[in-house]
PDB file of N, CA and C in Angstrom:
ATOM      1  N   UNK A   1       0.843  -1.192   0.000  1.00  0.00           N
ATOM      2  CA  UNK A   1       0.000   0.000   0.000  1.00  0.00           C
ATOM      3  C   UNK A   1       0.885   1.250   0.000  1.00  0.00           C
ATOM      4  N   UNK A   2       0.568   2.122  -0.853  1.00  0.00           N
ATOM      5  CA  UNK A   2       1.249   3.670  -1.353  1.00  0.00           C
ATOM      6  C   UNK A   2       0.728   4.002  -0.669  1.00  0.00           C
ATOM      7  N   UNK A   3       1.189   5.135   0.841  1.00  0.00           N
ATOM      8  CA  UNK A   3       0.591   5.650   1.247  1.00  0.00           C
ATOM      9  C   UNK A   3       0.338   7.466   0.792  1.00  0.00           C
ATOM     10  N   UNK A   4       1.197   7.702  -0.603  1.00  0.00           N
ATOM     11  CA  UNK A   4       0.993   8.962  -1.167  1.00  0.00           C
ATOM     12  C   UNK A   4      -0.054   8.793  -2.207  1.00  0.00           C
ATOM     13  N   UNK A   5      -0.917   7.288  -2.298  1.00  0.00           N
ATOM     14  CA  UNK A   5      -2.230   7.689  -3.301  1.00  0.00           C
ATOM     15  C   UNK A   5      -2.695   8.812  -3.281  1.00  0.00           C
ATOM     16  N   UNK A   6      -3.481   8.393  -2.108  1.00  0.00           N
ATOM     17  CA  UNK A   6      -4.580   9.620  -1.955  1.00  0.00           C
ATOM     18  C   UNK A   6      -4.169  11.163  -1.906  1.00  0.00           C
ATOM     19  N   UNK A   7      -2.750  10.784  -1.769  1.00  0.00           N
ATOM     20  CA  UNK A   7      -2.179  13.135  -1.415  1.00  0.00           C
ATOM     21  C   UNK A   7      -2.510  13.370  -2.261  1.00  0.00           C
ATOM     22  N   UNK A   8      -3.131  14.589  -2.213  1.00  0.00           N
ATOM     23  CA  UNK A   8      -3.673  15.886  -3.099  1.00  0.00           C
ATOM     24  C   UNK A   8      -2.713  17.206  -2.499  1.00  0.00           C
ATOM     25  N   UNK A   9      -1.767  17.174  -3.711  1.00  0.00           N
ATOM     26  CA  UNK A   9      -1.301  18.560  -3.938  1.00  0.00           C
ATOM     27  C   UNK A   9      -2.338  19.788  -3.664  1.00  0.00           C
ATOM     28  N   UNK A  10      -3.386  20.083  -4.435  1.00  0.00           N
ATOM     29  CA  UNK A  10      -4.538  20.819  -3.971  1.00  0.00           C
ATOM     30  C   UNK A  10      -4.973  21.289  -3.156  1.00  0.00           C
ATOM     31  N   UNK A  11      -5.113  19.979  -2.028  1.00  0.00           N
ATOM     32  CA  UNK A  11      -5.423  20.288  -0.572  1.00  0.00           C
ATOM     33  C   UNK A  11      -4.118  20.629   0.059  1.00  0.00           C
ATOM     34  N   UNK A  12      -3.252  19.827  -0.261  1.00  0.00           N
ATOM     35  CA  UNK A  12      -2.253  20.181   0.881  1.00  0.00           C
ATOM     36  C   UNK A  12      -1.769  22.354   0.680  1.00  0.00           C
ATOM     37  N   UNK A  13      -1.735  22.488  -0.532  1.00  0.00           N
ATOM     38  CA  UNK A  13      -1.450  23.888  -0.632  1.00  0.00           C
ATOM     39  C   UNK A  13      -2.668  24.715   0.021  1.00  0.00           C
ATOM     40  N   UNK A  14      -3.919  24.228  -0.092  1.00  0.00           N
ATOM     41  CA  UNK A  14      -4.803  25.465   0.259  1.00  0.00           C
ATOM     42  C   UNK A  14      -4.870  25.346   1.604  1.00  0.00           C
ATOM     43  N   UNK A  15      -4.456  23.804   2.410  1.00  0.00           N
ATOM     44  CA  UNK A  15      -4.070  23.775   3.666  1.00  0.00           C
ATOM     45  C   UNK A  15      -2.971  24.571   4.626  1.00  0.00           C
ATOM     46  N   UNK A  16      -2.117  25.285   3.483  1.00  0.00           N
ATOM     47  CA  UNK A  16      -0.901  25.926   3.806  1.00  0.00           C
ATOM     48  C   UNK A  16      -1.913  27.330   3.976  1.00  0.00           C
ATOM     49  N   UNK A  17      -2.142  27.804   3.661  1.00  0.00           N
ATOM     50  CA  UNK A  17      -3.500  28.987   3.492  1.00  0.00           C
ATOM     51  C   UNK A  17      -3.864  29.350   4.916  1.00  0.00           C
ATOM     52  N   UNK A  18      -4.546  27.994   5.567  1.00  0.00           N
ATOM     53  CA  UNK A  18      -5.117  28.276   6.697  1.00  0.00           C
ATOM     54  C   UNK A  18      -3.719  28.015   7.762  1.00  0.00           C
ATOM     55  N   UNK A  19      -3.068  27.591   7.735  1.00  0.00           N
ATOM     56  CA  UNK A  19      -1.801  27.391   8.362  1.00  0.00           C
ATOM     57  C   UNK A  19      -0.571  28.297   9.163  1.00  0.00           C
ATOM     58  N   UNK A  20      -0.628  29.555   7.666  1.00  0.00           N
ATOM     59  CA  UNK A  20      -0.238  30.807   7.776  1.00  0.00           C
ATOM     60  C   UNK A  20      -1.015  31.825   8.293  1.00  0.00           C
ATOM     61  N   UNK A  21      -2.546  32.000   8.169  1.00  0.00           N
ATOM     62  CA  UNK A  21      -3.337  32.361   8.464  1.00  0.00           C
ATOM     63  C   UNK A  21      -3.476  32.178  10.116  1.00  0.00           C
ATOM     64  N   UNK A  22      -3.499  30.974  10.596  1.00  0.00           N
ATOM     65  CA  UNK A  22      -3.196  31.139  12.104  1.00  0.00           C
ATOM     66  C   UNK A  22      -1.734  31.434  12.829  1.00  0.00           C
ATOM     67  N   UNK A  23      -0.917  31.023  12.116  1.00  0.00           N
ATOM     68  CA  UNK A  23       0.312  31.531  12.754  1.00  0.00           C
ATOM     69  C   UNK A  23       0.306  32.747  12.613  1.00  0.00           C
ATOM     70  N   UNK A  24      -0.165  33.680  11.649  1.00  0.00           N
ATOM     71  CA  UNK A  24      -0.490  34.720  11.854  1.00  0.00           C
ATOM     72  C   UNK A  24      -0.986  35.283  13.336  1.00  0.00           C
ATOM     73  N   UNK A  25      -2.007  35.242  13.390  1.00  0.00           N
ATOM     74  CA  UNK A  25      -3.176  35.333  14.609  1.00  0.00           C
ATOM     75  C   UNK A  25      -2.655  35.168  15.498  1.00  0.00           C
ATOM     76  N   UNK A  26      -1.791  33.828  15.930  1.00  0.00           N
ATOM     77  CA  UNK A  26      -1.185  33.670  16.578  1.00  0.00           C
ATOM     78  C   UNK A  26       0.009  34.317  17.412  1.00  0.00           C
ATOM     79  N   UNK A  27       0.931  34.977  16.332  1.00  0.00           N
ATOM     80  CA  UNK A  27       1.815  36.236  16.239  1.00  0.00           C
ATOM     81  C   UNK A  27       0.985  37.255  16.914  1.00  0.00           C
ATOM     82  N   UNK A  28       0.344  37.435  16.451  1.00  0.00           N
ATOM     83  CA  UNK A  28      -0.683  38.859  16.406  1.00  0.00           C
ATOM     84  C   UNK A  28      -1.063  38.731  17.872  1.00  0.00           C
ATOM     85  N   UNK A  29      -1.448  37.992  18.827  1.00  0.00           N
ATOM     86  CA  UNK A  29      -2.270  37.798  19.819  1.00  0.00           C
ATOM     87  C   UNK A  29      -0.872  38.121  20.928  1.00  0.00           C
ATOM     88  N   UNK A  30       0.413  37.097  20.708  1.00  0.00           N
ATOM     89  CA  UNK A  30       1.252  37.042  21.506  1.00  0.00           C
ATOM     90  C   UNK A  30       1.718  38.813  21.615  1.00  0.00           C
ATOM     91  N   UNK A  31       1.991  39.712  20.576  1.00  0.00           N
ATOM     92  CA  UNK A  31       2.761  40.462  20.684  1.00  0.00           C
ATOM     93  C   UNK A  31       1.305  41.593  21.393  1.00  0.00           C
ATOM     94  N   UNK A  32       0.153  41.510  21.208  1.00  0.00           N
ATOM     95  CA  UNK A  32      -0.596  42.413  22.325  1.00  0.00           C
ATOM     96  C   UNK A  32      -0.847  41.786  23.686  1.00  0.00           C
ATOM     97  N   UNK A  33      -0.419  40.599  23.645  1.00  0.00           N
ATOM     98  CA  UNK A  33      -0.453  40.561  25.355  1.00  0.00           C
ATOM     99  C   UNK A  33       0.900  41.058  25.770  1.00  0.00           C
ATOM    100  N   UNK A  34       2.488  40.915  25.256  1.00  0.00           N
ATOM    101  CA  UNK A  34       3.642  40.903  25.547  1.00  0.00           C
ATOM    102  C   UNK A  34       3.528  42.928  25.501  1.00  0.00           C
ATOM    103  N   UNK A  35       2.446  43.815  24.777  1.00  0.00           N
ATOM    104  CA  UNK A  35       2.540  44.939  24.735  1.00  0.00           C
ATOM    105  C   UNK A  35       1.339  45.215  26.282  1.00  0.00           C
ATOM    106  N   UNK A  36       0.715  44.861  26.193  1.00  0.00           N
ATOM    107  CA  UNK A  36      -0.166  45.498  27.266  1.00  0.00           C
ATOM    108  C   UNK A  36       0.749  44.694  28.538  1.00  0.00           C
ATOM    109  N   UNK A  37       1.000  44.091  28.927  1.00  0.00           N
ATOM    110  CA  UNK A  37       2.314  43.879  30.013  1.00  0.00           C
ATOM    111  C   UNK A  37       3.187  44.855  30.306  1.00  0.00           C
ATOM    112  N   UNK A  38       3.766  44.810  28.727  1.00  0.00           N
ATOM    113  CA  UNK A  38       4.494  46.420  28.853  1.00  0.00           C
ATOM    114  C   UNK A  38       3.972  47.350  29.800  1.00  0.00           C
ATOM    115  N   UNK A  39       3.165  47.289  28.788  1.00  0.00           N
ATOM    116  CA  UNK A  39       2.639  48.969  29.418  1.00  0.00           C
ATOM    117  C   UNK A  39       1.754  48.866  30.995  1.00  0.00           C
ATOM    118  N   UNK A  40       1.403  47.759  31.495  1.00  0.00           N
ATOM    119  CA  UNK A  40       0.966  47.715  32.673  1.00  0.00           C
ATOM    120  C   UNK A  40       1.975  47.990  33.654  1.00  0.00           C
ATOM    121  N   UNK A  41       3.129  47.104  33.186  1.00  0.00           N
ATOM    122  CA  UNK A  41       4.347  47.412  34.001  1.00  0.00           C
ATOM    123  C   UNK A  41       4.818  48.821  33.934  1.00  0.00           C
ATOM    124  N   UNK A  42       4.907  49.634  32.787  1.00  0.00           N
ATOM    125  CA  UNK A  42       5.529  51.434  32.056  1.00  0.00           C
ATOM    126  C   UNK A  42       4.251  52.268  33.397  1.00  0.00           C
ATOM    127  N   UNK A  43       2.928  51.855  33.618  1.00  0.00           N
ATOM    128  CA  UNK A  43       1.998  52.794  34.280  1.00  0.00           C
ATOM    129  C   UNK A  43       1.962  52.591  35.407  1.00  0.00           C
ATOM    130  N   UNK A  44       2.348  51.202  35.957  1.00  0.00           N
ATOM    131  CA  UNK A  44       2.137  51.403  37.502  1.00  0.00           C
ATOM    132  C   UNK A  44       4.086  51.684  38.040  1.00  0.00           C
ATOM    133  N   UNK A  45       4.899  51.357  37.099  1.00  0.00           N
ATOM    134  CA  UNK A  45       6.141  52.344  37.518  1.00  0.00           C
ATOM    135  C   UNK A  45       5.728  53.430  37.679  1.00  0.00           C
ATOM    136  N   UNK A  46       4.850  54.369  36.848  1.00  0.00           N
ATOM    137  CA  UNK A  46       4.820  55.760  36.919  1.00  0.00           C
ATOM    138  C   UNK A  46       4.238  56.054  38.249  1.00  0.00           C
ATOM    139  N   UNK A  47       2.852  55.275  38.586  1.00  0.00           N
ATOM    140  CA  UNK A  47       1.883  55.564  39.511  1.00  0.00           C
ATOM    141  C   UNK A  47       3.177  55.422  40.536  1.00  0.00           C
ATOM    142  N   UNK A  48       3.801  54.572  40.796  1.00  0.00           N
ATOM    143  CA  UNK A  48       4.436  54.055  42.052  1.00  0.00           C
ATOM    144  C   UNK A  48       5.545  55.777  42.163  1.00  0.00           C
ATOM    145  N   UNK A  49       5.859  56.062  41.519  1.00  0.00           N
ATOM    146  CA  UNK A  49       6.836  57.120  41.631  1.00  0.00           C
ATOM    147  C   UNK A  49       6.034  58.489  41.687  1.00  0.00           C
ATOM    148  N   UNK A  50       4.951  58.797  41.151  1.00  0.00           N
ATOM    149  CA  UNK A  50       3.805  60.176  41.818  1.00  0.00           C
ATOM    150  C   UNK A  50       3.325  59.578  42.911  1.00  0.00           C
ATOM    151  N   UNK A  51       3.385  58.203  43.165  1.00  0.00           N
ATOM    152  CA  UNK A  51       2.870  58.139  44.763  1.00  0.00           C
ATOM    153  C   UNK A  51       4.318  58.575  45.838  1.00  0.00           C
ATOM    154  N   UNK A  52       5.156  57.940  45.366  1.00  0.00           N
ATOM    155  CA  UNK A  52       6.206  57.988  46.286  1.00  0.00           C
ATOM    156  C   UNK A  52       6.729  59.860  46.135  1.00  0.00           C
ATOM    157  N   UNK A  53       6.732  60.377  44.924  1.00  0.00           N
ATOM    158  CA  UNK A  53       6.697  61.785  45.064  1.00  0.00           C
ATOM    159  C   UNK A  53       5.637  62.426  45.931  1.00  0.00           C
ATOM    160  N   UNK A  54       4.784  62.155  45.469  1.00  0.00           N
ATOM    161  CA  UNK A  54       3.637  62.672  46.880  1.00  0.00           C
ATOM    162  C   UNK A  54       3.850  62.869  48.336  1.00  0.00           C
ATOM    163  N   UNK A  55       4.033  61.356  48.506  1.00  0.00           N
ATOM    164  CA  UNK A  55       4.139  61.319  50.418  1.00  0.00           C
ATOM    165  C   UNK A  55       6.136  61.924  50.657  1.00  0.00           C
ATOM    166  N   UNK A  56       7.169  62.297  49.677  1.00  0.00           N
ATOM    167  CA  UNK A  56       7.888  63.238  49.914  1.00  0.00           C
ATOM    168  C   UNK A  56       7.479  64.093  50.327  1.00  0.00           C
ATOM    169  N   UNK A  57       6.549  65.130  49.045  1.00  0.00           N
ATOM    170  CA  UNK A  57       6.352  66.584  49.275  1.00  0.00           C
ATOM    171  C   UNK A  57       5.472  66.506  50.669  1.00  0.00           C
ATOM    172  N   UNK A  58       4.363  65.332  50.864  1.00  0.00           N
ATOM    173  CA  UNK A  58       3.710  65.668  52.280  1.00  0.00           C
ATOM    174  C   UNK A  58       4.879  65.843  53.408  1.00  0.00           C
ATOM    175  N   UNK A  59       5.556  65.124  53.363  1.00  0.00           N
ATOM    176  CA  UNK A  59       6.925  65.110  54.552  1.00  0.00           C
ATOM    177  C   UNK A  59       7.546  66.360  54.791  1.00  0.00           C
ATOM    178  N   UNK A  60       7.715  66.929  53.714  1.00  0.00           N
ATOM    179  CA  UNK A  60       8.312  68.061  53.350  1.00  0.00           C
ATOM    180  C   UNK A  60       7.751  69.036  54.116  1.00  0.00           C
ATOM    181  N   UNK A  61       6.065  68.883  54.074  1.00  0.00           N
ATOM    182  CA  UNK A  61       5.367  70.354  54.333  1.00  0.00           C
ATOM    183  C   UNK A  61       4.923  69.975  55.763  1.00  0.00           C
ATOM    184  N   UNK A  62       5.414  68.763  56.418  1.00  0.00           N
ATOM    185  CA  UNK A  62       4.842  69.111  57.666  1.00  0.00           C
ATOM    186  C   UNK A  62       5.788  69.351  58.478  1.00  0.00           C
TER     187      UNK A  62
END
């Protein structure tokens, strides 16, 4: 038994189609979670440093 009877060139290419198509998506999904991380981490650095500036200047003024 040939087990390349049945391959279809045909299918296997339009199978490449959907293939790329999710590795796509795939790409696509990883790099907005790896960006909103970012930036969760970029905003609560900031918050953490106007907080910690804050309770300075309170120190300051009492």
């Amino acid at each position: 038994m040939n087990l390349f009877e049945k391959f279809s060139w045909d299918r296997f290419v339009s199978s490449l189609q959907y293939m790329w198509q999710g590795m796509l998506c795939i790409f696509v999904v990883m790099a907005v979670i790896i960006l909103s991380v970012y930036l969760i981490g970029y905003f609560s650095a900031k918050a953490e440093e106007r907080k910690k500036l804050a309770e300075e200047s309170e120190e300051n003024n009492n």
